[in-house]
PDB file of N, CA and C in Angstrom:
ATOM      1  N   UNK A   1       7.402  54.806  45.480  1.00  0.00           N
ATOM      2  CA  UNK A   1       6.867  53.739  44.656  1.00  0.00           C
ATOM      3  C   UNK A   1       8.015  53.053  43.946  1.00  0.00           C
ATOM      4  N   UNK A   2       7.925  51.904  44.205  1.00  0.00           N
ATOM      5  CA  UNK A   2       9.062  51.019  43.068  1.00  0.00           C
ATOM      6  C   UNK A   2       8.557  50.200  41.840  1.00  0.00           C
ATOM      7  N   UNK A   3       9.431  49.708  41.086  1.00  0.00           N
ATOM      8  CA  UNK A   3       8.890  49.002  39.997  1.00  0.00           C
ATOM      9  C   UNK A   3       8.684  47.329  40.232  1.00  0.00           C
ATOM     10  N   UNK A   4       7.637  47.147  40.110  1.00  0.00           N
ATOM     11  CA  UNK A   4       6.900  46.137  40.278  1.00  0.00           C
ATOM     12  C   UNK A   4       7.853  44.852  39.477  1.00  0.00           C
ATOM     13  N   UNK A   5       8.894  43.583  39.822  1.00  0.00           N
ATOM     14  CA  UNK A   5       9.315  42.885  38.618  1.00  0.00           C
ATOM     15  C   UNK A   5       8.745  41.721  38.994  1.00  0.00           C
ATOM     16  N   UNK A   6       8.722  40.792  38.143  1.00  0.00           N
ATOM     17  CA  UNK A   6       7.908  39.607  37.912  1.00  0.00           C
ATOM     18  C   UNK A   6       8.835  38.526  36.841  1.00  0.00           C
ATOM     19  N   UNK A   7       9.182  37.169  36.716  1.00  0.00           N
ATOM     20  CA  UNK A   7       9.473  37.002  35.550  1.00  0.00           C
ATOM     21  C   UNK A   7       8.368  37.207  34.469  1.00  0.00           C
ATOM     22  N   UNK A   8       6.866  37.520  34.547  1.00  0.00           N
ATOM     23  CA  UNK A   8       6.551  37.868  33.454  1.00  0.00           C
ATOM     24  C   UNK A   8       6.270  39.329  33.359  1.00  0.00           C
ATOM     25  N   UNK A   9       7.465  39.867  33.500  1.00  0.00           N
ATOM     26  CA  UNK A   9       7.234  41.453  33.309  1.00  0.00           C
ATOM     27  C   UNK A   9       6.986  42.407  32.256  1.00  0.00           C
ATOM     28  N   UNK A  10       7.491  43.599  31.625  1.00  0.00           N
ATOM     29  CA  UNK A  10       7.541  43.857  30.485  1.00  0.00           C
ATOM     30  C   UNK A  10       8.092  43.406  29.836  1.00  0.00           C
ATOM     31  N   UNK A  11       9.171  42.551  29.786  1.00  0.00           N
ATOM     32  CA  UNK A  11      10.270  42.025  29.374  1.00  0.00           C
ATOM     33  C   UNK A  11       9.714  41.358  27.930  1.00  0.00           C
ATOM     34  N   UNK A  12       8.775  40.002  28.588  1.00  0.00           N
ATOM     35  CA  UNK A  12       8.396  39.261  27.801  1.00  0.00           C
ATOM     36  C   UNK A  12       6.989  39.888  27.503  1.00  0.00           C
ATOM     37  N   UNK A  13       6.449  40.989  27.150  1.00  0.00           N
ATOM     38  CA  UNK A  13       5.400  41.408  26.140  1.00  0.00           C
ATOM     39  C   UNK A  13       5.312  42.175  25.277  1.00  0.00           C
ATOM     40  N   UNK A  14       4.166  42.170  24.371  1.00  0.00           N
ATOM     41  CA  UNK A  14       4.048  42.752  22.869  1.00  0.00           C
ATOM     42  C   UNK A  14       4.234  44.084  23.128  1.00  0.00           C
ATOM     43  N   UNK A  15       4.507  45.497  22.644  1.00  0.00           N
ATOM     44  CA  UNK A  15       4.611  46.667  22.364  1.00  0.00           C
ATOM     45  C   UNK A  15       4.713  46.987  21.160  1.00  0.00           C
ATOM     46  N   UNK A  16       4.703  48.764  21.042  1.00  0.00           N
ATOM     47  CA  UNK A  16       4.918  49.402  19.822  1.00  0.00           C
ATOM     48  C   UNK A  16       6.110  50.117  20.220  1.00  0.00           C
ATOM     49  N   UNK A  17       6.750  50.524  18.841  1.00  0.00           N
ATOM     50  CA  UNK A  17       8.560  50.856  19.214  1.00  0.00           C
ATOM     51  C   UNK A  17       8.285  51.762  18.359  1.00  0.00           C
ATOM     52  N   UNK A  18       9.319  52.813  18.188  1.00  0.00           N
ATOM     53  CA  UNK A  18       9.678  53.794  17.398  1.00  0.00           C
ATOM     54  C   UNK A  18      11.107  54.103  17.761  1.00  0.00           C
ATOM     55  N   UNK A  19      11.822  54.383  16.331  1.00  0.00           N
ATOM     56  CA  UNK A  19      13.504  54.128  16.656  1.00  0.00           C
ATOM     57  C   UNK A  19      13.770  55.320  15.832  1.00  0.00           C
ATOM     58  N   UNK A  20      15.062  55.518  16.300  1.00  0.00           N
ATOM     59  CA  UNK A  20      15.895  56.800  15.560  1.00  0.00           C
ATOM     60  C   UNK A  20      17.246  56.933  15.663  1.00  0.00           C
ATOM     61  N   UNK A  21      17.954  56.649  14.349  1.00  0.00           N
ATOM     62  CA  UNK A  21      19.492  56.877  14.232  1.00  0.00           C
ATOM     63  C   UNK A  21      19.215  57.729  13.815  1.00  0.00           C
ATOM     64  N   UNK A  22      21.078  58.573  14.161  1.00  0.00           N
ATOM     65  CA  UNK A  22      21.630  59.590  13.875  1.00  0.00           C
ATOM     66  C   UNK A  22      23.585  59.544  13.526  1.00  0.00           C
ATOM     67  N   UNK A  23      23.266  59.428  12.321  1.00  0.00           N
ATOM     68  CA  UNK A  23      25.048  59.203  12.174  1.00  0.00           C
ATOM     69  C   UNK A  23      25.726  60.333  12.098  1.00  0.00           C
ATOM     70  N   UNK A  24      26.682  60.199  12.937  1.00  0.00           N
ATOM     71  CA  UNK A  24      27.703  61.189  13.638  1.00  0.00           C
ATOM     72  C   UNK A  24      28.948  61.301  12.743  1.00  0.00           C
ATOM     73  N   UNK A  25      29.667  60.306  12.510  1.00  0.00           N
ATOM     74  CA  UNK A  25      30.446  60.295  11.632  1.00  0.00           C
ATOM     75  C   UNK A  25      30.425  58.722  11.002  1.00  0.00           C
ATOM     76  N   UNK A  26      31.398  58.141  10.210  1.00  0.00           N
ATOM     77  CA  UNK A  26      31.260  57.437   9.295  1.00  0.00           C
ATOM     78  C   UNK A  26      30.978  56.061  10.456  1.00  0.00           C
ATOM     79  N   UNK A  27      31.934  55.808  11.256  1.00  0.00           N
ATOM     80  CA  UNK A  27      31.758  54.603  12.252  1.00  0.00           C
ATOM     81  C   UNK A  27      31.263  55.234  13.749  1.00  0.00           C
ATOM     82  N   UNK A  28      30.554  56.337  13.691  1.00  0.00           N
ATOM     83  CA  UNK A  28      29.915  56.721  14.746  1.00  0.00           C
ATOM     84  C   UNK A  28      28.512  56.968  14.601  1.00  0.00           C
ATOM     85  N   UNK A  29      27.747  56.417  15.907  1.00  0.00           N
ATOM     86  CA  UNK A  29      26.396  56.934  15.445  1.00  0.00           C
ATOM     87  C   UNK A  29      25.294  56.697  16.492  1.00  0.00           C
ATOM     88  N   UNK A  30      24.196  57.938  16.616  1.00  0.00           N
ATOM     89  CA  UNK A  30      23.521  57.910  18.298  1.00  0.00           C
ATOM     90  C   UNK A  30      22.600  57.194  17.833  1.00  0.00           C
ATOM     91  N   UNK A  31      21.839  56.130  18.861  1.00  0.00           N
ATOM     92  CA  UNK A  31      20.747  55.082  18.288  1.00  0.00           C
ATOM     93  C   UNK A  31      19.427  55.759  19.553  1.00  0.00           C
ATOM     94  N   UNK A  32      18.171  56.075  19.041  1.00  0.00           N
ATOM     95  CA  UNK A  32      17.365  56.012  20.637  1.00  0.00           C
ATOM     96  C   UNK A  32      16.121  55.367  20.153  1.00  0.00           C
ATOM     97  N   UNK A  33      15.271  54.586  20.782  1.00  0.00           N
ATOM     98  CA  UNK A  33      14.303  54.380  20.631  1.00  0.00           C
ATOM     99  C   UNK A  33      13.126  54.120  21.959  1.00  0.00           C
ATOM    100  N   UNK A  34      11.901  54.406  21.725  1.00  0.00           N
ATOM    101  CA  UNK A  34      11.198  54.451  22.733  1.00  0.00           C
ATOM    102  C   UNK A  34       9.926  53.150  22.420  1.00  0.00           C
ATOM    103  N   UNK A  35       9.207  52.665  23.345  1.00  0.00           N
ATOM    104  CA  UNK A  35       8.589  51.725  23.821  1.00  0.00           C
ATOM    105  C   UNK A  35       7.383  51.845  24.492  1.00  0.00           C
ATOM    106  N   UNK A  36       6.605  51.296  24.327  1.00  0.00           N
ATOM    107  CA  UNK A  36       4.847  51.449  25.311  1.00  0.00           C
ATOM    108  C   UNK A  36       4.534  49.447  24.971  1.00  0.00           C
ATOM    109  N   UNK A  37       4.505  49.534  26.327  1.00  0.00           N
ATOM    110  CA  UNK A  37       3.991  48.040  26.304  1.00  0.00           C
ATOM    111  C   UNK A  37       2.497  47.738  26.266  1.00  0.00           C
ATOM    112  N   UNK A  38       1.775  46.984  25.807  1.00  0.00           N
ATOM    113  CA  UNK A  38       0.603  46.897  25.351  1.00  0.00           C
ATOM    114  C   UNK A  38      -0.272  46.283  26.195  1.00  0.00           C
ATOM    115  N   UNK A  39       0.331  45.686  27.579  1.00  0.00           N
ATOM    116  CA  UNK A  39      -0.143  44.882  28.348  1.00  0.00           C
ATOM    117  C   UNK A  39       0.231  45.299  29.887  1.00  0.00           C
ATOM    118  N   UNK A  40      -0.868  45.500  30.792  1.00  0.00           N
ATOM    119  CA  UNK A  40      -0.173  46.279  32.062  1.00  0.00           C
ATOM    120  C   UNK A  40       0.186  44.992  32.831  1.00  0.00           C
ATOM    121  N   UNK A  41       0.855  45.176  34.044  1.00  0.00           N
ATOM    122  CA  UNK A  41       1.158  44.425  34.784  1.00  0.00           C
ATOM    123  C   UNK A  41       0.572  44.122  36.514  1.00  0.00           C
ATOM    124  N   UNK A  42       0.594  43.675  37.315  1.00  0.00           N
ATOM    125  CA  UNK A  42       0.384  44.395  38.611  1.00  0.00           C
ATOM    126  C   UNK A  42      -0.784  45.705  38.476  1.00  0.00           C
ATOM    127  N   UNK A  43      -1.659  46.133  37.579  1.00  0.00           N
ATOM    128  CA  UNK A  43      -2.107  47.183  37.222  1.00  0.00           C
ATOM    129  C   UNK A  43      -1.267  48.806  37.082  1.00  0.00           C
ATOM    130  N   UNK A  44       0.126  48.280  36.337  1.00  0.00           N
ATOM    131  CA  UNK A  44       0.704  49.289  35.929  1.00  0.00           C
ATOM    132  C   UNK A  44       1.210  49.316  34.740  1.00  0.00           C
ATOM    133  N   UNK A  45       1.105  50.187  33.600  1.00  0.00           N
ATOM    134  CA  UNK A  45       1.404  50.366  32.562  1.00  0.00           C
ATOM    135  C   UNK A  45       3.159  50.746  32.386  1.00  0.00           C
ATOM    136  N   UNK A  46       3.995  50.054  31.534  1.00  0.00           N
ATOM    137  CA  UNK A  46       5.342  50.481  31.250  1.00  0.00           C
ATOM    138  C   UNK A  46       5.647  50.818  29.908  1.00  0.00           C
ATOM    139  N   UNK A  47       7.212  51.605  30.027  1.00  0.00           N
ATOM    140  CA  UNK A  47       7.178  52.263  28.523  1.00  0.00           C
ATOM    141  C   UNK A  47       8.990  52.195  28.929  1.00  0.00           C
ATOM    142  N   UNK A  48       9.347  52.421  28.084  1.00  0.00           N
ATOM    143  CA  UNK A  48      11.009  52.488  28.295  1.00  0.00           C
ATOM    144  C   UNK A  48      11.336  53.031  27.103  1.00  0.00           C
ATOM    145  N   UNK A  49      12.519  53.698  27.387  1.00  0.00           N
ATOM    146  CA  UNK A  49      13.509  55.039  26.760  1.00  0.00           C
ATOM    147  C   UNK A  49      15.152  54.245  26.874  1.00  0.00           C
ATOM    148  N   UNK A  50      15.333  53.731  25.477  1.00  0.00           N
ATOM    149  CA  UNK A  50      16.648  53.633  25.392  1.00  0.00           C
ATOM    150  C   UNK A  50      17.551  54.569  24.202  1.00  0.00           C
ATOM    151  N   UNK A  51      18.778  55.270  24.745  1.00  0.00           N
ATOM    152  CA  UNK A  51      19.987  56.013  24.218  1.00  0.00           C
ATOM    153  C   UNK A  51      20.736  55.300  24.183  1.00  0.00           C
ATOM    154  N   UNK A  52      21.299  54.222  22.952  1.00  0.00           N
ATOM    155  CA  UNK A  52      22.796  54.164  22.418  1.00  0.00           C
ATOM    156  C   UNK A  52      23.738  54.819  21.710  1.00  0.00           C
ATOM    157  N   UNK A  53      24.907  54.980  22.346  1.00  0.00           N
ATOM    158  CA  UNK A  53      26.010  54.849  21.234  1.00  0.00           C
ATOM    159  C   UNK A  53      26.581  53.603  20.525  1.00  0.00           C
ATOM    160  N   UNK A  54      26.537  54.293  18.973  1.00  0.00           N
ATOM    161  CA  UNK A  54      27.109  53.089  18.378  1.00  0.00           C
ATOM    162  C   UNK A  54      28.295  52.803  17.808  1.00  0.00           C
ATOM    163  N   UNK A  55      29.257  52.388  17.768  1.00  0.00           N
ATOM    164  CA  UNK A  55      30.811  52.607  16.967  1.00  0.00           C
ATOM    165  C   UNK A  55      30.818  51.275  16.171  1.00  0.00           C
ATOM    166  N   UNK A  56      30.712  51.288  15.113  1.00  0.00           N
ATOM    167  CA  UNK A  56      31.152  50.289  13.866  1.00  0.00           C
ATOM    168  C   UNK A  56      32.594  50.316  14.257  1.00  0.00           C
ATOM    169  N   UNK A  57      33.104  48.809  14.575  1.00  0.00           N
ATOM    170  CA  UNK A  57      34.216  48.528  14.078  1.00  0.00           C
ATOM    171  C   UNK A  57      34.630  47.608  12.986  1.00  0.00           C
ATOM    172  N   UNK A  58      33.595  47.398  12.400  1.00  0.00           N
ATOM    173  CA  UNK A  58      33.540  47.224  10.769  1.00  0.00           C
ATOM    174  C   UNK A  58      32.284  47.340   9.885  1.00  0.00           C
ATOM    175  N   UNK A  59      32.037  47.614   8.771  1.00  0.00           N
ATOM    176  CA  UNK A  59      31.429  47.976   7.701  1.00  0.00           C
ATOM    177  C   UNK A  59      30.103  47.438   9.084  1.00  0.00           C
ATOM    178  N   UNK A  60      30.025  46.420   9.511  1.00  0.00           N
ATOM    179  CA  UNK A  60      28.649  45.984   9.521  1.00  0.00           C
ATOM    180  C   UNK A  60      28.667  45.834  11.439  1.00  0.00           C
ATOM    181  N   UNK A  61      29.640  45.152  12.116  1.00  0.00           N
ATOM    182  CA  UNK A  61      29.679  44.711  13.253  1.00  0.00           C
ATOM    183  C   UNK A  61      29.883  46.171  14.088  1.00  0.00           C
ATOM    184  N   UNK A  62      29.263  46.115  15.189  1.00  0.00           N
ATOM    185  CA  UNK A  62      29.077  47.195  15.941  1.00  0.00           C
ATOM    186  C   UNK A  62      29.167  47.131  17.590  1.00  0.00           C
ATOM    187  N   UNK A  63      29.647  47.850  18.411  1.00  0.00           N
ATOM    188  CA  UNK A  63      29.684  47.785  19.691  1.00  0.00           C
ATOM    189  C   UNK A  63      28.832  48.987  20.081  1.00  0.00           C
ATOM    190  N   UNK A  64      28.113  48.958  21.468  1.00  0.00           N
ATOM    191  CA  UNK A  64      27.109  50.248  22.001  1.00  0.00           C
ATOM    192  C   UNK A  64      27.460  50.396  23.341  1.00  0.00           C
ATOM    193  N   UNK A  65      27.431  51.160  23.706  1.00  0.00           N
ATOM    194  CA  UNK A  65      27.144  51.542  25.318  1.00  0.00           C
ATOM    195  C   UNK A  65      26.139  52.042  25.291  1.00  0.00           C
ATOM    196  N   UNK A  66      24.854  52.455  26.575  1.00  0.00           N
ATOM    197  CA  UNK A  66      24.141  53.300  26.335  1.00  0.00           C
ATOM    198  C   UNK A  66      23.077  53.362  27.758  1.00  0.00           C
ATOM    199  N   UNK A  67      22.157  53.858  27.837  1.00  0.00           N
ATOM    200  CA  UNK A  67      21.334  54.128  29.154  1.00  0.00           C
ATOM    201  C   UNK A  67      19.925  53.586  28.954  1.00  0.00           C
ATOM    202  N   UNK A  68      19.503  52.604  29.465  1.00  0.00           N
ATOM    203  CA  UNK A  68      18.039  52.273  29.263  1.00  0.00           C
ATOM    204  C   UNK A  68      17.227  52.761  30.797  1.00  0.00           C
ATOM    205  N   UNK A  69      15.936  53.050  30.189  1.00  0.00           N
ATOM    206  CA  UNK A  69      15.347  54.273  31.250  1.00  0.00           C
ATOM    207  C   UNK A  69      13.980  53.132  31.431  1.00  0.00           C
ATOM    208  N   UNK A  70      13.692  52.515  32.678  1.00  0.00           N
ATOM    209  CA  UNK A  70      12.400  52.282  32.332  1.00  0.00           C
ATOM    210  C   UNK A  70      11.072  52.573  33.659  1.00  0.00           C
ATOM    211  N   UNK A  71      10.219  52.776  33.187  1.00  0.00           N
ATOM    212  CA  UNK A  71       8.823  53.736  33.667  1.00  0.00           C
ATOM    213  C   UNK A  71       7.687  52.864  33.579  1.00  0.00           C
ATOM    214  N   UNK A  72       7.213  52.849  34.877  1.00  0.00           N
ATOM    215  CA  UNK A  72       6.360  52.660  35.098  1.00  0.00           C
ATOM    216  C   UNK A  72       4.952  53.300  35.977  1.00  0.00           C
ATOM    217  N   UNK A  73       3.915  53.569  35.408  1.00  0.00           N
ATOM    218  CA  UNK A  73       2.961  54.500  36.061  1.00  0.00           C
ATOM    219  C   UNK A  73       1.655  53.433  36.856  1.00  0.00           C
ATOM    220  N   UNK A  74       1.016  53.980  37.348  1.00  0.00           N
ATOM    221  CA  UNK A  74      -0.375  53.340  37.778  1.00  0.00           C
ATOM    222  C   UNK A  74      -1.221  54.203  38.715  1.00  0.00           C
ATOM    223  N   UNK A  75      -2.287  53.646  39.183  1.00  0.00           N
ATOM    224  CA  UNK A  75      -2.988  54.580  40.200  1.00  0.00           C
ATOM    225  C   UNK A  75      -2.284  55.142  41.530  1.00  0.00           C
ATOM    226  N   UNK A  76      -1.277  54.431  42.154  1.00  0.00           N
ATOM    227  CA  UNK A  76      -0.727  54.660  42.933  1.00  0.00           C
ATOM    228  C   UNK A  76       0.427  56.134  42.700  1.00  0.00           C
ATOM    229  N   UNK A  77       0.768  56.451  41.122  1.00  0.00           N
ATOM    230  CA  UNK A  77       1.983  57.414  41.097  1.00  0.00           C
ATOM    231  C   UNK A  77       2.347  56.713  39.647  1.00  0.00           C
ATOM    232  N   UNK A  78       3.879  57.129  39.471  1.00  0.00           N
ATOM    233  CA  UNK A  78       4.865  56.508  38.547  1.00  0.00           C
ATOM    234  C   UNK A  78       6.327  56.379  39.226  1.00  0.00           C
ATOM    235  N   UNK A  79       7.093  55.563  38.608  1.00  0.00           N
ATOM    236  CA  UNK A  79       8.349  55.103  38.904  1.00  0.00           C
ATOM    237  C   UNK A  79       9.388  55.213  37.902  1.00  0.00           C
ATOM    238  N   UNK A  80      10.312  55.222  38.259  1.00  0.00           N
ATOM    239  CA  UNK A  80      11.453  54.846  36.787  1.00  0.00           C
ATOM    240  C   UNK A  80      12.435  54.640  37.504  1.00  0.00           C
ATOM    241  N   UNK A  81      13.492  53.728  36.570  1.00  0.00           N
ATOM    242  CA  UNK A  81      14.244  52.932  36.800  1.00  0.00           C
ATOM    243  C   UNK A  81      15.948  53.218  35.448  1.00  0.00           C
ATOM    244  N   UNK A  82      17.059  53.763  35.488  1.00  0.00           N
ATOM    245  CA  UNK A  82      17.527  53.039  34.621  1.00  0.00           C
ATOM    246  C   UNK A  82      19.051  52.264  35.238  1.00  0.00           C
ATOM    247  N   UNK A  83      19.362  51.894  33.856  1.00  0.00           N
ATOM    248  CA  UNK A  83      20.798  50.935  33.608  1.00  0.00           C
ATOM    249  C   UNK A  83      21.889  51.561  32.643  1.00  0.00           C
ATOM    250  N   UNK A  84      22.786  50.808  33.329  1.00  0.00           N
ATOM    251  CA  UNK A  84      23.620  51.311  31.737  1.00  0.00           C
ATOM    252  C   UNK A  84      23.604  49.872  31.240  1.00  0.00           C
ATOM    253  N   UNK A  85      24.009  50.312  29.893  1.00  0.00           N
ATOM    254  CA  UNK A  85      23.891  48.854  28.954  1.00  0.00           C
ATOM    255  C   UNK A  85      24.629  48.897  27.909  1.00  0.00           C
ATOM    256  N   UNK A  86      25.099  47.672  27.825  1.00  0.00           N
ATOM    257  CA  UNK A  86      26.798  47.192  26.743  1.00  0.00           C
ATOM    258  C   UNK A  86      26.026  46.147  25.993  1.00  0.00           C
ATOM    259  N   UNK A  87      26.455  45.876  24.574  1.00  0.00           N
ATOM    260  CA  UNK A  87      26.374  45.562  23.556  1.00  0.00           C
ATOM    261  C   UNK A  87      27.495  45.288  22.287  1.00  0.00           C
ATOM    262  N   UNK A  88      26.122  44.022  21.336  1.00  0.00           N
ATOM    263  CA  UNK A  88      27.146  44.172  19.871  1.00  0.00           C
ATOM    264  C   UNK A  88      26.208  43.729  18.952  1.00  0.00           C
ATOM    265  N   UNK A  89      26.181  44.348  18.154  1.00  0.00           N
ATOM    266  CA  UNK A  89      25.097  43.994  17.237  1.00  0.00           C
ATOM    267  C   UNK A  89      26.006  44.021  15.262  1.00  0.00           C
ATOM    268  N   UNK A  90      25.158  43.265  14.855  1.00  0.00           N
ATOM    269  CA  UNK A  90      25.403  43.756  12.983  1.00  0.00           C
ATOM    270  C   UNK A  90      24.358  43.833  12.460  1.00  0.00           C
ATOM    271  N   UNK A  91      25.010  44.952  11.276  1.00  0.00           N
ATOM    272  CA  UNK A  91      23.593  44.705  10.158  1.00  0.00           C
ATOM    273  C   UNK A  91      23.958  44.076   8.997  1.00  0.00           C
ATOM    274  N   UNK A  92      23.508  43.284   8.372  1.00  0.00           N
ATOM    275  CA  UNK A  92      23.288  42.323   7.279  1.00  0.00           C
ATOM    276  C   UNK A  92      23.104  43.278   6.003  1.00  0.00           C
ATOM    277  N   UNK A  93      23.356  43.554   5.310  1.00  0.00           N
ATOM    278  CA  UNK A  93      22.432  44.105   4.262  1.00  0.00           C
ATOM    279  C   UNK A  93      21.604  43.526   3.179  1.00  0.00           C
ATOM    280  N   UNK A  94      20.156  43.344   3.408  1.00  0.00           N
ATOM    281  CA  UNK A  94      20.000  42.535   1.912  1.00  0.00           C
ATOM    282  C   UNK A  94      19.324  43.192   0.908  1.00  0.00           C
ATOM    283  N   UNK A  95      19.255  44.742   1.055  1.00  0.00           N
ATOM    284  CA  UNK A  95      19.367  45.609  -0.510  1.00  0.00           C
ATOM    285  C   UNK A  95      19.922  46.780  -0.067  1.00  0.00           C
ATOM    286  N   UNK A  96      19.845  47.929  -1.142  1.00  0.00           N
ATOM    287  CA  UNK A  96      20.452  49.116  -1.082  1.00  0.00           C
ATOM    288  C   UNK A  96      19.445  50.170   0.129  1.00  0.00           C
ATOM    289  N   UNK A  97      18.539  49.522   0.415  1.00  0.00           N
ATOM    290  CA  UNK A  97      17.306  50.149   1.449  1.00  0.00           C
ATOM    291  C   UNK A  97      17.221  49.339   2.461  1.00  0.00           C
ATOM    292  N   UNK A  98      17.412  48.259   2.500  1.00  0.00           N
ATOM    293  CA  UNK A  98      17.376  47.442   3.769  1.00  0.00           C
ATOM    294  C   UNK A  98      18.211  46.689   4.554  1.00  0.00           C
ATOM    295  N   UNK A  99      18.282  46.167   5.272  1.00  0.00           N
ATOM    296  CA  UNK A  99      18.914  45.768   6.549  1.00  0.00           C
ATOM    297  C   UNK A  99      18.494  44.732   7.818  1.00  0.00           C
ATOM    298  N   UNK A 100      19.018  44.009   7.935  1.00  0.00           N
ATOM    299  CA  UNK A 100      18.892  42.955   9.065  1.00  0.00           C
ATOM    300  C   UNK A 100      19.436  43.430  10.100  1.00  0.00           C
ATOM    301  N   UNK A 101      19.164  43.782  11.459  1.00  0.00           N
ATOM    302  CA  UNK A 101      19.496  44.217  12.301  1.00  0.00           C
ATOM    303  C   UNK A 101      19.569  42.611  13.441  1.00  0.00           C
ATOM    304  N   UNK A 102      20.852  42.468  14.039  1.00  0.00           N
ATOM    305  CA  UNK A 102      20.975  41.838  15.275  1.00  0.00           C
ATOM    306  C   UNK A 102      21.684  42.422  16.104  1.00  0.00           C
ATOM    307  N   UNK A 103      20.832  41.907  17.263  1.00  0.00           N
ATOM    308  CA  UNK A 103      21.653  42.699  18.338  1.00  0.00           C
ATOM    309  C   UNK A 103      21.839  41.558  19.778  1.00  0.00           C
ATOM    310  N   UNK A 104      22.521  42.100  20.926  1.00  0.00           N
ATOM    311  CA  UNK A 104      22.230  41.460  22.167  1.00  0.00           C
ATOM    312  C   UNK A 104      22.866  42.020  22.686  1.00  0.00           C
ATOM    313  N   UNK A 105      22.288  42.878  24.122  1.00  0.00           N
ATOM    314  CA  UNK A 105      22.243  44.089  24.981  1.00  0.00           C
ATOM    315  C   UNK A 105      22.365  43.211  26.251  1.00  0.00           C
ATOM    316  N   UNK A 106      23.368  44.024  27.367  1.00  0.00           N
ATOM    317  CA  UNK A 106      22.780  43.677  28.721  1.00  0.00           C
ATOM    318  C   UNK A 106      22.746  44.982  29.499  1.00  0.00           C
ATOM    319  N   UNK A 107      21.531  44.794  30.253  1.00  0.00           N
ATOM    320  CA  UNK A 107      21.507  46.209  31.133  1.00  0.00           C
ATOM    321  C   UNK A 107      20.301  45.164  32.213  1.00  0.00           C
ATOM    322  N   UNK A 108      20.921  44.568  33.045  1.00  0.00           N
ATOM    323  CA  UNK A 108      20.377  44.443  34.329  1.00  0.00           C
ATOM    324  C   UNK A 108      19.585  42.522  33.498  1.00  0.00           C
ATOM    325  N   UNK A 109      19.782  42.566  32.452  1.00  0.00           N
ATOM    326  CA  UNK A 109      19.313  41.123  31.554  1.00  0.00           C
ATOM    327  C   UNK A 109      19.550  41.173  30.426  1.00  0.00           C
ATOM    328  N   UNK A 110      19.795  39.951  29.638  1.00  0.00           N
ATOM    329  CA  UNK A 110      20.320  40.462  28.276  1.00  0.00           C
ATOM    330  C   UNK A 110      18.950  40.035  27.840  1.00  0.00           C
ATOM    331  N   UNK A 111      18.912  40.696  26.536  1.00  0.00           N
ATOM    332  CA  UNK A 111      18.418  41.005  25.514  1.00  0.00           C
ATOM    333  C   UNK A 111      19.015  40.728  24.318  1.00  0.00           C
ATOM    334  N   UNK A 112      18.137  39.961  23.648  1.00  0.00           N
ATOM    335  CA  UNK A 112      18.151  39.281  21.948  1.00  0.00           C
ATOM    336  C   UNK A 112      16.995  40.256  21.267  1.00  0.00           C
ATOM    337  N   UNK A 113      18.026  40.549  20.296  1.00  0.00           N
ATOM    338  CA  UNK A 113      16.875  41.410  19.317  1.00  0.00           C
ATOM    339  C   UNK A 113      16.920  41.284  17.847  1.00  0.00           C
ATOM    340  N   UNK A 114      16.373  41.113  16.946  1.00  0.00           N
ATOM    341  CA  UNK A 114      16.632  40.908  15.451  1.00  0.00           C
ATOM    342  C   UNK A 114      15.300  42.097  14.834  1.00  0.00           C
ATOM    343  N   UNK A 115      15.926  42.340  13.751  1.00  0.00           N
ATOM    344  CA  UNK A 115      14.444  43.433  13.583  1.00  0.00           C
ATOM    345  C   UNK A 115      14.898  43.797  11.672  1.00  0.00           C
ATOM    346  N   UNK A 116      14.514  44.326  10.729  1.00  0.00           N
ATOM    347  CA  UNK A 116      14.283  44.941   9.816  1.00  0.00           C
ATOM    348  C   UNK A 116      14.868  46.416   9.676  1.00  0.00           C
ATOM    349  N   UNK A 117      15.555  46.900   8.812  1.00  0.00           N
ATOM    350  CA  UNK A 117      15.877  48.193   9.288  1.00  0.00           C
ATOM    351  C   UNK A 117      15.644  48.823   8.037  1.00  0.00           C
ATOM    352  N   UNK A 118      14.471  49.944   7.457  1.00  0.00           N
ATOM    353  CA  UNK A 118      14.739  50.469   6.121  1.00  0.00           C
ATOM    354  C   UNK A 118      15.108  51.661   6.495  1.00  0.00           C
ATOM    355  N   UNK A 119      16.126  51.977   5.030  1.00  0.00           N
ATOM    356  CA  UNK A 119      16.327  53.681   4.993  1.00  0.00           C
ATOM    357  C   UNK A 119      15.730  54.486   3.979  1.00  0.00           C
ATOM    358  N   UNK A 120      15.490  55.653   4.004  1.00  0.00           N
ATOM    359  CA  UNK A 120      14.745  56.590   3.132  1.00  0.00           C
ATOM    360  C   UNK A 120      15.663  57.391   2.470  1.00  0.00           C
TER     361      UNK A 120
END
């Protein structure tokens, strides 16, 4: 079974995310977050698994390498697919809890991402 692509693939639809840093040392740090898309395709549901590394080479600007995994299931079976993927992103800070996150990834297409980041 292969993965079904389309230009309107998962790419361009809504999901729910859940993310998780882990700082390693001061300008090091593992990023992963996972994905379920909300909308099937071809009648197959996708979800994707991305692992970055992150290295600050300053207070805020950042470079990644990392592996994006992506899955797709349906009546027929499931599939998966990954990439490796290069990056640079910053975070903004606009309080002592929060954060502007930008990014732009390529692993097989780039990717624009901007998002909110709080800490606890």
């Amino acid at each position: 079974m292969s993965i079904p692509t389309t230009k309107k693939g998962p790419s361009r639809s809504n999901g729910l995310m859940t993310e998780n840093q882990k700082i390693v040392r001061q300008t090091t740090n593992l990023y992963t977050s996972y994905s379920i898309f909300l909308k099937d395709f071809g009648g197959f549901k996708f979800s994707s698994l991305n692992l970055d590394g992150r290295y600050y080479f300053q207070e805020a600007l950042y470079g990644l390498v990392g592996i994006d995994i992506l899955r797709a299931s349906g009546d027929g079976g499931s599939a998966s697919d990954s990439k490796i993927a290069l990056g640079v992103g910053y975070d903004l800070d606009m309080s002592d809890t929060m954060k502007l996150n930008l990014q732009a990834k390529y692993a097989d297409q780039i990717v624009i991402g901007a998002g909110v980041v709080f800490s606890f």
